[in-house]
C-alpha atoms as a PDB file:
ATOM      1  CA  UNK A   1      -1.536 -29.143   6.015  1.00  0.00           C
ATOM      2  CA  UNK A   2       1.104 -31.990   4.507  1.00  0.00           C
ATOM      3  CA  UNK A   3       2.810 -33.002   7.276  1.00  0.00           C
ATOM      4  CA  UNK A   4       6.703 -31.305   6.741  1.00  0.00           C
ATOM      5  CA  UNK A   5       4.830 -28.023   6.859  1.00  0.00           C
ATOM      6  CA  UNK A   6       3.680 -28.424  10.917  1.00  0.00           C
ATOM      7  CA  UNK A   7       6.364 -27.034  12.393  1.00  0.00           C
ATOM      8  CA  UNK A   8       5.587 -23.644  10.371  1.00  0.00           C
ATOM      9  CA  UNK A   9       3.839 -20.698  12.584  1.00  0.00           C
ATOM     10  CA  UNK A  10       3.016 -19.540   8.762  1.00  0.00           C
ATOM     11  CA  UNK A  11       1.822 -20.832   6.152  1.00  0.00           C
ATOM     12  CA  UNK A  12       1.088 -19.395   2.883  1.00  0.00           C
ATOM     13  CA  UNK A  13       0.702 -19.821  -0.863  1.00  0.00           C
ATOM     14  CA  UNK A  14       0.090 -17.450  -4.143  1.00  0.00           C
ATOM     15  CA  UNK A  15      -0.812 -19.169  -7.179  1.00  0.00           C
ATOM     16  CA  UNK A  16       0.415 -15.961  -9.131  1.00  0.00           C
ATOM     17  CA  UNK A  17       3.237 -13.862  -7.868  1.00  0.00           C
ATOM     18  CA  UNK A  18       2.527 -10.736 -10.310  1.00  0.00           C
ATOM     19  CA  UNK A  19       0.013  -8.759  -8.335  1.00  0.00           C
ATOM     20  CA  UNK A  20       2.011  -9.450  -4.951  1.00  0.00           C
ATOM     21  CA  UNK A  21       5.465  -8.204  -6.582  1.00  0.00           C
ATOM     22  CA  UNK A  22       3.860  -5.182  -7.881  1.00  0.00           C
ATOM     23  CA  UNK A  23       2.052  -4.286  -4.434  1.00  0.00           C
ATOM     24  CA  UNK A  24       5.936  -4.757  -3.106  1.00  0.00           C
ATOM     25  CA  UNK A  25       7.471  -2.602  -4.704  1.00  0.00           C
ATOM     26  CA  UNK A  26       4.637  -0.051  -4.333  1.00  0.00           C
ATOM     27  CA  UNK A  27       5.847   0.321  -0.909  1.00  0.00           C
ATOM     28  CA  UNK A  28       9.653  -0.203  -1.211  1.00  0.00           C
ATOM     29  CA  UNK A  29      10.902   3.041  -0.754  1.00  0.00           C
ATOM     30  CA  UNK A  30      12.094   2.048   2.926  1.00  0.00           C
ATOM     31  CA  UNK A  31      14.335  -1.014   3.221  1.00  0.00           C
ATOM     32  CA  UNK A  32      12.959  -2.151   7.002  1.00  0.00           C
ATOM     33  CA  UNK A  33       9.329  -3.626   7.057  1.00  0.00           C
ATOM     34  CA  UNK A  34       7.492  -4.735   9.354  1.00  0.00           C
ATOM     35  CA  UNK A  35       5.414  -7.868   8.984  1.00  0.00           C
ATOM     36  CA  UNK A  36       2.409  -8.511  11.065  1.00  0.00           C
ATOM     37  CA  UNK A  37      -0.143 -12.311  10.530  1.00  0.00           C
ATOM     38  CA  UNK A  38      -2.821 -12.895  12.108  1.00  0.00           C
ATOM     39  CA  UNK A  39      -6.061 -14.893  11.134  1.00  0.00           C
ATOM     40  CA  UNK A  40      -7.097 -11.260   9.321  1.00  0.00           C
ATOM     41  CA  UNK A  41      -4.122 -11.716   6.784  1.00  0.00           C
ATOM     42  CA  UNK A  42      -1.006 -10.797   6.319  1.00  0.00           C
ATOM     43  CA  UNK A  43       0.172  -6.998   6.373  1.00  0.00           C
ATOM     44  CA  UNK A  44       3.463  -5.707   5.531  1.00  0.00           C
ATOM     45  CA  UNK A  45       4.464  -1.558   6.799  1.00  0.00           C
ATOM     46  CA  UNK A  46       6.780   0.559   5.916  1.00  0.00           C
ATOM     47  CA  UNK A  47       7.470   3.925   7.192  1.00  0.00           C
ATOM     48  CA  UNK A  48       9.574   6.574   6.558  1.00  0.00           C
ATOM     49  CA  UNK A  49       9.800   8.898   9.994  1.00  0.00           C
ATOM     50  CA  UNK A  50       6.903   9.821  10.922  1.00  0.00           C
ATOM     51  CA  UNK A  51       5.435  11.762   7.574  1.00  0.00           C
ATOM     52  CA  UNK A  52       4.409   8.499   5.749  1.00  0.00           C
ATOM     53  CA  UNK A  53       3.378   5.065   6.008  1.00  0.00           C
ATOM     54  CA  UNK A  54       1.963   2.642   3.649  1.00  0.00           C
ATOM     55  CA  UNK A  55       0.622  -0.788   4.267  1.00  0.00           C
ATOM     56  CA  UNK A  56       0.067  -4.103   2.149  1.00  0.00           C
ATOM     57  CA  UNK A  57      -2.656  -6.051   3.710  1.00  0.00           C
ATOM     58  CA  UNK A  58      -3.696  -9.107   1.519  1.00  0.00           C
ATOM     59  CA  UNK A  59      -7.058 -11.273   3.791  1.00  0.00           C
ATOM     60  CA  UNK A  60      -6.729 -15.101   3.411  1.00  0.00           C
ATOM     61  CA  UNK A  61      -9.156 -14.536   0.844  1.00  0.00           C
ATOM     62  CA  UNK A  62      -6.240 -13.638  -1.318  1.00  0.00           C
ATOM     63  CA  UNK A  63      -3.899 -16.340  -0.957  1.00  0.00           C
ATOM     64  CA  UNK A  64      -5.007 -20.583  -2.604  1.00  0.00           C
ATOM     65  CA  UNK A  65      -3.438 -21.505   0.731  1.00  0.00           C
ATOM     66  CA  UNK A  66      -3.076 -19.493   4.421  1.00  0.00           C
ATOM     67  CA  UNK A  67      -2.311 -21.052   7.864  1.00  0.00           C
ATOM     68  CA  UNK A  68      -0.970 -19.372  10.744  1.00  0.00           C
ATOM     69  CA  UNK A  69      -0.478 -20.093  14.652  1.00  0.00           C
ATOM     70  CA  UNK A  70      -1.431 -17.119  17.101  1.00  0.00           C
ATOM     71  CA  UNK A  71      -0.273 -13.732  16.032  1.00  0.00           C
ATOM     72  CA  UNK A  72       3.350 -13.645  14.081  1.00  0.00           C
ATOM     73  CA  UNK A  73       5.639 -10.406  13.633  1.00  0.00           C
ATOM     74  CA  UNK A  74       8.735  -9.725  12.436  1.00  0.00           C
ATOM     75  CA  UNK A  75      10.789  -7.393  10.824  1.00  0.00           C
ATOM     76  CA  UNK A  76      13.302  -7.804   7.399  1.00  0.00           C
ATOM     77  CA  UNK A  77      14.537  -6.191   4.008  1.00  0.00           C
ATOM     78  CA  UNK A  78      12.142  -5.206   1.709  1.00  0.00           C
ATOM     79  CA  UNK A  79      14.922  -4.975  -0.753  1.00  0.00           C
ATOM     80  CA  UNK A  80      15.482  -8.730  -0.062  1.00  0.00           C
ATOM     81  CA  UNK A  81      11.877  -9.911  -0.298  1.00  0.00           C
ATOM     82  CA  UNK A  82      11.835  -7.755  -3.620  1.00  0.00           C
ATOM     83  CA  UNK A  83      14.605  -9.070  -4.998  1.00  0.00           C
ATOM     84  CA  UNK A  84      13.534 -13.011  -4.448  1.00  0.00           C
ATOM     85  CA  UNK A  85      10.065 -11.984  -6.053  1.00  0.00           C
ATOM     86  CA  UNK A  86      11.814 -10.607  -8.743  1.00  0.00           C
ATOM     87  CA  UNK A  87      14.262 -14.130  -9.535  1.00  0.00           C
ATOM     88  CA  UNK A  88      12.252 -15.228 -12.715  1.00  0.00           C
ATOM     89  CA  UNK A  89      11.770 -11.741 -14.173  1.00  0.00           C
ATOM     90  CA  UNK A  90       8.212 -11.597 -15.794  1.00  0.00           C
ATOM     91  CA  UNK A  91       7.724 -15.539 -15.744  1.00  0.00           C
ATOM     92  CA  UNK A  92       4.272 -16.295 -13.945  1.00  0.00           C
ATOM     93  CA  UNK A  93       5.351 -18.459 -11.174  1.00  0.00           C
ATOM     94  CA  UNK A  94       3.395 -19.337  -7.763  1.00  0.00           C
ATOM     95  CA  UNK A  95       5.053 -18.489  -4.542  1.00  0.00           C
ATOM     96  CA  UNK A  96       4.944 -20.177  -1.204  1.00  0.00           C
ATOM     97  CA  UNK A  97       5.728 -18.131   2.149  1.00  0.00           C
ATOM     98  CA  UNK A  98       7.001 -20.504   5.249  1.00  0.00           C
ATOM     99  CA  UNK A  99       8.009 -18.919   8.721  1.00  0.00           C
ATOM    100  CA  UNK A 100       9.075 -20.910  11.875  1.00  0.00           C
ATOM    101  CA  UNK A 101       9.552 -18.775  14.840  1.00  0.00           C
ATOM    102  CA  UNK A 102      11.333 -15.353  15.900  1.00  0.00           C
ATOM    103  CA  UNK A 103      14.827 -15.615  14.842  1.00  0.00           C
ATOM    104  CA  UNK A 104      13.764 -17.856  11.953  1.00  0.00           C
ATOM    105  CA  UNK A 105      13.876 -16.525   8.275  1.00  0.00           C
ATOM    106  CA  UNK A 106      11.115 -16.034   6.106  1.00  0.00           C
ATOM    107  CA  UNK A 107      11.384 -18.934   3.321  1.00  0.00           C
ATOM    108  CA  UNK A 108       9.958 -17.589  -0.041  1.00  0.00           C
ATOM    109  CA  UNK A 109       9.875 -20.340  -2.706  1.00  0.00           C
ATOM    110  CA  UNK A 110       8.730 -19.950  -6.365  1.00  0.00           C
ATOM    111  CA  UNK A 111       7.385 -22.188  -8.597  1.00  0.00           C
ATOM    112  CA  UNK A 112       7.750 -21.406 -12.246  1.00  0.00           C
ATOM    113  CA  UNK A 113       4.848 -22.452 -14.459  1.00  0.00           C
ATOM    114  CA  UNK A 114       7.216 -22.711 -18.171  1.00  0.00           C
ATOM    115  CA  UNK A 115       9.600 -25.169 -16.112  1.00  0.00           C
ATOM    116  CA  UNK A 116       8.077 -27.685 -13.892  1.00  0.00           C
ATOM    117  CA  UNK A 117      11.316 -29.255 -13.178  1.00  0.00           C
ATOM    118  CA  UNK A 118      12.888 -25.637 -11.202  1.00  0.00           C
ATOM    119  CA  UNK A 119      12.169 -24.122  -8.160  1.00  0.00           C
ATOM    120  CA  UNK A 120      13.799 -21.544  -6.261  1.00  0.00           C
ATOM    121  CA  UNK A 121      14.142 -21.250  -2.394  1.00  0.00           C
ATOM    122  CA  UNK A 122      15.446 -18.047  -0.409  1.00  0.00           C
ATOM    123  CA  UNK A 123      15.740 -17.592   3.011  1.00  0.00           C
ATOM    124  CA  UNK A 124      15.275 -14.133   4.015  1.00  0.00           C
ATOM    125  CA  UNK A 125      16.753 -13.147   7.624  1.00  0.00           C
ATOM    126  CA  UNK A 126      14.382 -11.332   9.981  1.00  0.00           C
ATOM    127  CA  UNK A 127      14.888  -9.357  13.089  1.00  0.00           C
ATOM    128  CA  UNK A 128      12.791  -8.147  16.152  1.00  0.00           C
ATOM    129  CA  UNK A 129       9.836  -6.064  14.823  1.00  0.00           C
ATOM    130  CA  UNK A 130       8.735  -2.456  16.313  1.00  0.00           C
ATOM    131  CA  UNK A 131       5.175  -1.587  16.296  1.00  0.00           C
ATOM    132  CA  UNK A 132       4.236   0.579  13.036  1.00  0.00           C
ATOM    133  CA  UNK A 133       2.542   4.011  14.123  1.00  0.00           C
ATOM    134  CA  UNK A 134      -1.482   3.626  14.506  1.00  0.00           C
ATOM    135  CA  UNK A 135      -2.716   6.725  12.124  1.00  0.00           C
ATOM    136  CA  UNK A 136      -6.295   5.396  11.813  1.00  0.00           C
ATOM    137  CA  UNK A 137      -6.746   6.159  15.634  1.00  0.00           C
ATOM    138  CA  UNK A 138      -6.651   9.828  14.774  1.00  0.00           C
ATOM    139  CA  UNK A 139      -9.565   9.556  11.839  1.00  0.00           C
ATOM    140  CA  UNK A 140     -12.803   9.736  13.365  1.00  0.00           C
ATOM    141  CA  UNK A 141     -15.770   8.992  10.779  1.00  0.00           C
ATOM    142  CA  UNK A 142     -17.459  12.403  12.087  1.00  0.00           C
ATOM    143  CA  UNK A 143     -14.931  14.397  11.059  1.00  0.00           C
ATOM    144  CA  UNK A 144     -13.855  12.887   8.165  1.00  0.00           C
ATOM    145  CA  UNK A 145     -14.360  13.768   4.087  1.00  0.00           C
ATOM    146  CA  UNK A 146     -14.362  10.394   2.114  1.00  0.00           C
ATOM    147  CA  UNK A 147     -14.080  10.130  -1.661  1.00  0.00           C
ATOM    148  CA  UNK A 148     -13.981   6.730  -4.053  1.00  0.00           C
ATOM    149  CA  UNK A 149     -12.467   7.221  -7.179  1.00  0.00           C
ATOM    150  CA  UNK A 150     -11.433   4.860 -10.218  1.00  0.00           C
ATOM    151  CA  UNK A 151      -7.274   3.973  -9.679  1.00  0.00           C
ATOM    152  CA  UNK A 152      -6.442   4.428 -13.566  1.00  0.00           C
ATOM    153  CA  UNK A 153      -8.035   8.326 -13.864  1.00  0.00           C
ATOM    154  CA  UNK A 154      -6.625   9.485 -10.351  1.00  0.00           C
ATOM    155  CA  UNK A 155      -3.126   8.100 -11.692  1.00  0.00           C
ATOM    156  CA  UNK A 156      -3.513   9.748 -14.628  1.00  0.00           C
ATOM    157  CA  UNK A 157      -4.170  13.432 -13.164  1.00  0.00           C
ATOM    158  CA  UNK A 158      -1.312  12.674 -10.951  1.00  0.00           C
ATOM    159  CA  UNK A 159       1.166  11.669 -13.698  1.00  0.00           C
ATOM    160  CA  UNK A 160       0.409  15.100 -15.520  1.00  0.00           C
ATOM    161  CA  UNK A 161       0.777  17.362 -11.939  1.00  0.00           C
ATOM    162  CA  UNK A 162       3.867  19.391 -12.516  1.00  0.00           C
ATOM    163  CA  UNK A 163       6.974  17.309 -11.999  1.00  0.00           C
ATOM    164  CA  UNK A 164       8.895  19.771 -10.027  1.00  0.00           C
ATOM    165  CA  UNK A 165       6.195  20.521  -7.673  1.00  0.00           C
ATOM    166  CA  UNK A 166       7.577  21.312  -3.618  1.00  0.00           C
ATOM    167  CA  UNK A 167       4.444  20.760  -2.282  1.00  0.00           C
ATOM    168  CA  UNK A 168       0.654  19.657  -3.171  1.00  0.00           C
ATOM    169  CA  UNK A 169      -2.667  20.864  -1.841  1.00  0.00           C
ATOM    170  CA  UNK A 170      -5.432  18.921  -1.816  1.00  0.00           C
ATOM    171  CA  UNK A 171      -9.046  20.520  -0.999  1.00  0.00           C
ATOM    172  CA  UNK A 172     -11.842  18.092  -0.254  1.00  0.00           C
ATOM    173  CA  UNK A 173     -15.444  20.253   0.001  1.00  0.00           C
ATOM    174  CA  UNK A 174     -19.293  19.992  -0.171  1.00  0.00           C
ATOM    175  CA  UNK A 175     -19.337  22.920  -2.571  1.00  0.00           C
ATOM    176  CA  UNK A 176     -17.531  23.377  -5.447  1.00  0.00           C
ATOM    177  CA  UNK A 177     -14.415  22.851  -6.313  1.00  0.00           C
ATOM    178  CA  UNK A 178     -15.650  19.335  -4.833  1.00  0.00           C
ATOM    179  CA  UNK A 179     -12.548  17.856  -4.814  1.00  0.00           C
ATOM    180  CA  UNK A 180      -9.123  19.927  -6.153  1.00  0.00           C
ATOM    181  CA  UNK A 181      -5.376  19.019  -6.197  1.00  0.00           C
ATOM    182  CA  UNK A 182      -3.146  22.157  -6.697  1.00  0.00           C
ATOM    183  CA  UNK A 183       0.678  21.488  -6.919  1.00  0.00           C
ATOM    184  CA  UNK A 184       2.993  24.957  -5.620  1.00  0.00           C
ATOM    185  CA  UNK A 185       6.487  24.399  -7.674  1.00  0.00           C
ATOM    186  CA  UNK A 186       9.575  26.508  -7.553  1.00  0.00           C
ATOM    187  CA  UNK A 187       8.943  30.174  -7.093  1.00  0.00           C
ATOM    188  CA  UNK A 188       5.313  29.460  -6.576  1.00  0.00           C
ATOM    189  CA  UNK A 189       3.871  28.437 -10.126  1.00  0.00           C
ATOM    190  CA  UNK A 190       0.901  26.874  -9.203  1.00  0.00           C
ATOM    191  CA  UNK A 191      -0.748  24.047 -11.263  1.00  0.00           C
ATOM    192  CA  UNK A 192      -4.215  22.449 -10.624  1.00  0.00           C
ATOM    193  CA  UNK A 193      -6.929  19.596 -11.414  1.00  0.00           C
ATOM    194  CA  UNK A 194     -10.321  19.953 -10.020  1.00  0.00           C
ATOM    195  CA  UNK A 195     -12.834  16.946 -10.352  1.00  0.00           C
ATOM    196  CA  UNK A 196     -16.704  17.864  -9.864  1.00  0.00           C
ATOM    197  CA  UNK A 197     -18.464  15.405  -7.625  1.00  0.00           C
ATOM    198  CA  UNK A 198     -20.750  14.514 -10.607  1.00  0.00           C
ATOM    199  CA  UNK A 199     -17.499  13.086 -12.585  1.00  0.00           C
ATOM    200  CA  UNK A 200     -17.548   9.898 -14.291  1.00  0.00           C
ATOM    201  CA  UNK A 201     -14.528   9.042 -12.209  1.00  0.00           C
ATOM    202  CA  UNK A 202     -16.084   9.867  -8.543  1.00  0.00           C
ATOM    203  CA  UNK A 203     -17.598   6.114  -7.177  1.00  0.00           C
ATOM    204  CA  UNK A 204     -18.480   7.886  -4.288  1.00  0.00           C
ATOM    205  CA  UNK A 205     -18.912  11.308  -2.407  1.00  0.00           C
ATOM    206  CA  UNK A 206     -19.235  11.839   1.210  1.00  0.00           C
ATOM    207  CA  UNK A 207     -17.757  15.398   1.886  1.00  0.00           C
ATOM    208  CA  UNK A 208     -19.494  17.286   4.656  1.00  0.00           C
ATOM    209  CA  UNK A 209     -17.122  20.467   5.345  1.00  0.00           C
ATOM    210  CA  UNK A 210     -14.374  22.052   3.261  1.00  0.00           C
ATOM    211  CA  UNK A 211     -11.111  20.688   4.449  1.00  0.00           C
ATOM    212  CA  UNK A 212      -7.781  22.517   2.864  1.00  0.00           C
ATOM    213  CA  UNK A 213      -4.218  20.392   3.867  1.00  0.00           C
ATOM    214  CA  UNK A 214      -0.721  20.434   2.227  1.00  0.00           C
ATOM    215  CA  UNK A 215       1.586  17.788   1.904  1.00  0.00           C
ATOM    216  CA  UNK A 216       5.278  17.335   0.598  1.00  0.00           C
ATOM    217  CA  UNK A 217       5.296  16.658  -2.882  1.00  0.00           C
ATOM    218  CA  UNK A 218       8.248  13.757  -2.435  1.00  0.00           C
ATOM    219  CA  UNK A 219       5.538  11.897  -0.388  1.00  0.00           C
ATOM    220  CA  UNK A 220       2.748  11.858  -2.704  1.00  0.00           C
ATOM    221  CA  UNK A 221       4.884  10.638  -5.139  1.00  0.00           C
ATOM    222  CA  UNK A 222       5.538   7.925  -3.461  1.00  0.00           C
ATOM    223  CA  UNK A 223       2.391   6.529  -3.955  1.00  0.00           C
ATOM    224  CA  UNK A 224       2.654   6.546  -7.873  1.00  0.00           C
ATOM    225  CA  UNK A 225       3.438   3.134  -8.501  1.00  0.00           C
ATOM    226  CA  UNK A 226       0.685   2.151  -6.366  1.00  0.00           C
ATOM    227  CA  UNK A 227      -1.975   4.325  -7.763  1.00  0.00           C
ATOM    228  CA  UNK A 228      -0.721   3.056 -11.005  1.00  0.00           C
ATOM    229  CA  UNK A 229      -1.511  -0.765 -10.302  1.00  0.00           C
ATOM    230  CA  UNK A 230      -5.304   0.352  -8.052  1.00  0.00           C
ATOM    231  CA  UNK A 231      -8.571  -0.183  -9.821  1.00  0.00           C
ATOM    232  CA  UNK A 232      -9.991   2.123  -7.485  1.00  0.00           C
ATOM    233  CA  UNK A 233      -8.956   4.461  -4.472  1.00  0.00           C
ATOM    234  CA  UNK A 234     -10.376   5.673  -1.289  1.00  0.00           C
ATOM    235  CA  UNK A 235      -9.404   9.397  -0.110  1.00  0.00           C
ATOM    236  CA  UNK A 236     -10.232  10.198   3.256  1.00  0.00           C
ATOM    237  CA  UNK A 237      -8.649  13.098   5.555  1.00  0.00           C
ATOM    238  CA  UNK A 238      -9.538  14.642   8.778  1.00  0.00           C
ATOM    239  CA  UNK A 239      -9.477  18.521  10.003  1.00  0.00           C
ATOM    240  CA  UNK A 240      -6.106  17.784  10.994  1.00  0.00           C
ATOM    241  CA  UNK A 241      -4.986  17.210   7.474  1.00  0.00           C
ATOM    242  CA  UNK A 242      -4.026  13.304   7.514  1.00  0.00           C
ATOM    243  CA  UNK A 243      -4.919  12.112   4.394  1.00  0.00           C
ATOM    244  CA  UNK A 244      -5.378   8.425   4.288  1.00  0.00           C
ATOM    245  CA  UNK A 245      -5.073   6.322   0.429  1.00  0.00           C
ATOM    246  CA  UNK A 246      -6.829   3.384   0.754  1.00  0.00           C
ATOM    247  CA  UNK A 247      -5.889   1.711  -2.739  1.00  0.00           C
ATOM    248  CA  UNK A 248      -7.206  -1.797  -4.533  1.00  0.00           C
ATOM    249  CA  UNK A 249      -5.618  -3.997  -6.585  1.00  0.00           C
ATOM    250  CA  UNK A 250      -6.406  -7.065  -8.715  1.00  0.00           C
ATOM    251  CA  UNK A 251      -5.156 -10.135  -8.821  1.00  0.00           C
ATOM    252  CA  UNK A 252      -4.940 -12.683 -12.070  1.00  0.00           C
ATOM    253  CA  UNK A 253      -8.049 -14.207  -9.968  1.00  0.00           C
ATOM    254  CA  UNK A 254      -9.962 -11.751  -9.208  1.00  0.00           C
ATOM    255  CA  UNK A 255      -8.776 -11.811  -6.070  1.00  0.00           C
ATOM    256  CA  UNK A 256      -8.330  -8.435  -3.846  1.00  0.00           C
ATOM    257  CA  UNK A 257      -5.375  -7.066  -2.206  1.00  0.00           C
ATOM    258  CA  UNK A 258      -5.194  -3.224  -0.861  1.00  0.00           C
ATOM    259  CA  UNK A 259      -2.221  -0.614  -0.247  1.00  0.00           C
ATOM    260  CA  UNK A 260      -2.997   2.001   2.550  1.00  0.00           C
ATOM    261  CA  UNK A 261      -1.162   5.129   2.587  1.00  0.00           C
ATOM    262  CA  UNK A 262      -1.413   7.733   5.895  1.00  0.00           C
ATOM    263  CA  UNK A 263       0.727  10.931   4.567  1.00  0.00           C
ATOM    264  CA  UNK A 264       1.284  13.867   7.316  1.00  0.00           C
ATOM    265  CA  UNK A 265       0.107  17.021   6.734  1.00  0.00           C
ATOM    266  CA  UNK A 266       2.310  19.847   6.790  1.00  0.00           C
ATOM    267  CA  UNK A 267       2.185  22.913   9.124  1.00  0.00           C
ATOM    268  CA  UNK A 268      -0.389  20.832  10.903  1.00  0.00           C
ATOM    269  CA  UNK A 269       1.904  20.219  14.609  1.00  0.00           C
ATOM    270  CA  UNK A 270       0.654  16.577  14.142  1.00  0.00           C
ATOM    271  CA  UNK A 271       4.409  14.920  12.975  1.00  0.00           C
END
């Protein structure tokens, strides 16, 4: 590590800032975010009460450059950290995360590639950070229906779901319809997509019993930008309903960084 960069707890650096912005704003429909780095990566939560929560983990696999002393967490704006991603517009440009210690800000710098001569520094303010909810506690492999499925045809069927939808249903079974997403809009008109386990789009299939769960429509939604930017996504729920998104995204390297979604069930007593 050059040697201005040892007092740092954090260390990091993206050779292309595209993939990251996108996977931000995926997940910025709450301003607060907590941000947790460890040796496993970095991972970024948001939450919104306690009937969703989505996730940004990117491993150091994902990053040119990624140092970090002991555990780090802190909290700050997505809006902010957005916003600084977003200071060149659609110019590539390479981004370098720095963080010091609690109370410190987050540095962000970016690099454009068409102008060697700029760079931009912002310093982003952080605060103490509260510990996001642990959902995957509650998903226990035995009980749990697992499906793989291409990102680009599940954000497809979800783009033509009925707009006005109050609620969706999503049934995961070993029998047919194998895997069905019915949307319940205003005075009950009822719209659905079933996908046979032998579809081109399926990667995977792994449901042992027929589970049945409803969720708020205005939290599946927000996982549309998301789904639009996976190349493939994991479904998973339990008998209690939590339905866990496990999305994947590439980078301009090849490189792989995933969005997690846990979305509460409702009816289910478990919110």
């Amino acid at each position: 590590m050059e040697d201005h960069l040892e007092d740092y707890k954090f260390v990091s650096r993206l050779d292309h800032v595209k993939t990251f912005n996108a996977a931000i704003k995926s997940i910025c429909f709450n301003d607060y975010a907590m941000i947790q780095v460890s040796d496993e990566g970095l991972r970024i939560t948001v939450e919104q009460g306690r009937s969703i929560q989505a996730t940004l983990f990117m491993p150091p696999s994902a990053f040119t450059e990624f140092h970090v002393q002991d555990f780090q967490s802190f909290g700050l704006k997505m809006n902010a950290l957005s916003e600084c991603l977003n200071l060149f517009g659609t110019a590539d440009c390479s981004v370098r995360m720095l963080y010091k210690d609690q109370g410190d800000p987050l540095k962000i710098i970016l690099y454009p590639y068409d102008d060697e001569d700029v760079s931009t520094e912002c310093a982003i303010k952080t605060m103490d950070s509260e510990e996001p909810i642990e959902y995957d506690l509650t998903l226990k492999d035995s009980e749990l229906n697992t499906i793989f499925v291409r990102g680009p045809n599940l954000s497809k069927i979800f783009h033509e779901l009925e707009k006005s939808a109050e609620e969706f249903e999503f049934i995961t079974s070993p029998d047919r319809p194998h895997f069905k997403i019915t949307t319940i809009g205003i005075m009950q008109a009822v719209f659905s997509v079933e996908v046979a386990k032998t579809s081109p789009m399926m990667m995977m299939f792994n449901c042992p019993q027929t589970l049945v769960a409803r969720y708020k429509s205005q939290q599946i939604r927000l996982t549309n930008k998301a789904m639009q930017a996976a190349t493939k996504v994991s479904i998973k729920t339990n008998t209690l309903g939590l339905l866990e998104l496990h999305l994947v995204m590439q980078g301009e390297g090849q490189e792989e960084i995933f969005v997690q979604f846990y979305v509460v069930p409702l009816l289910n007593g478990i919110d």
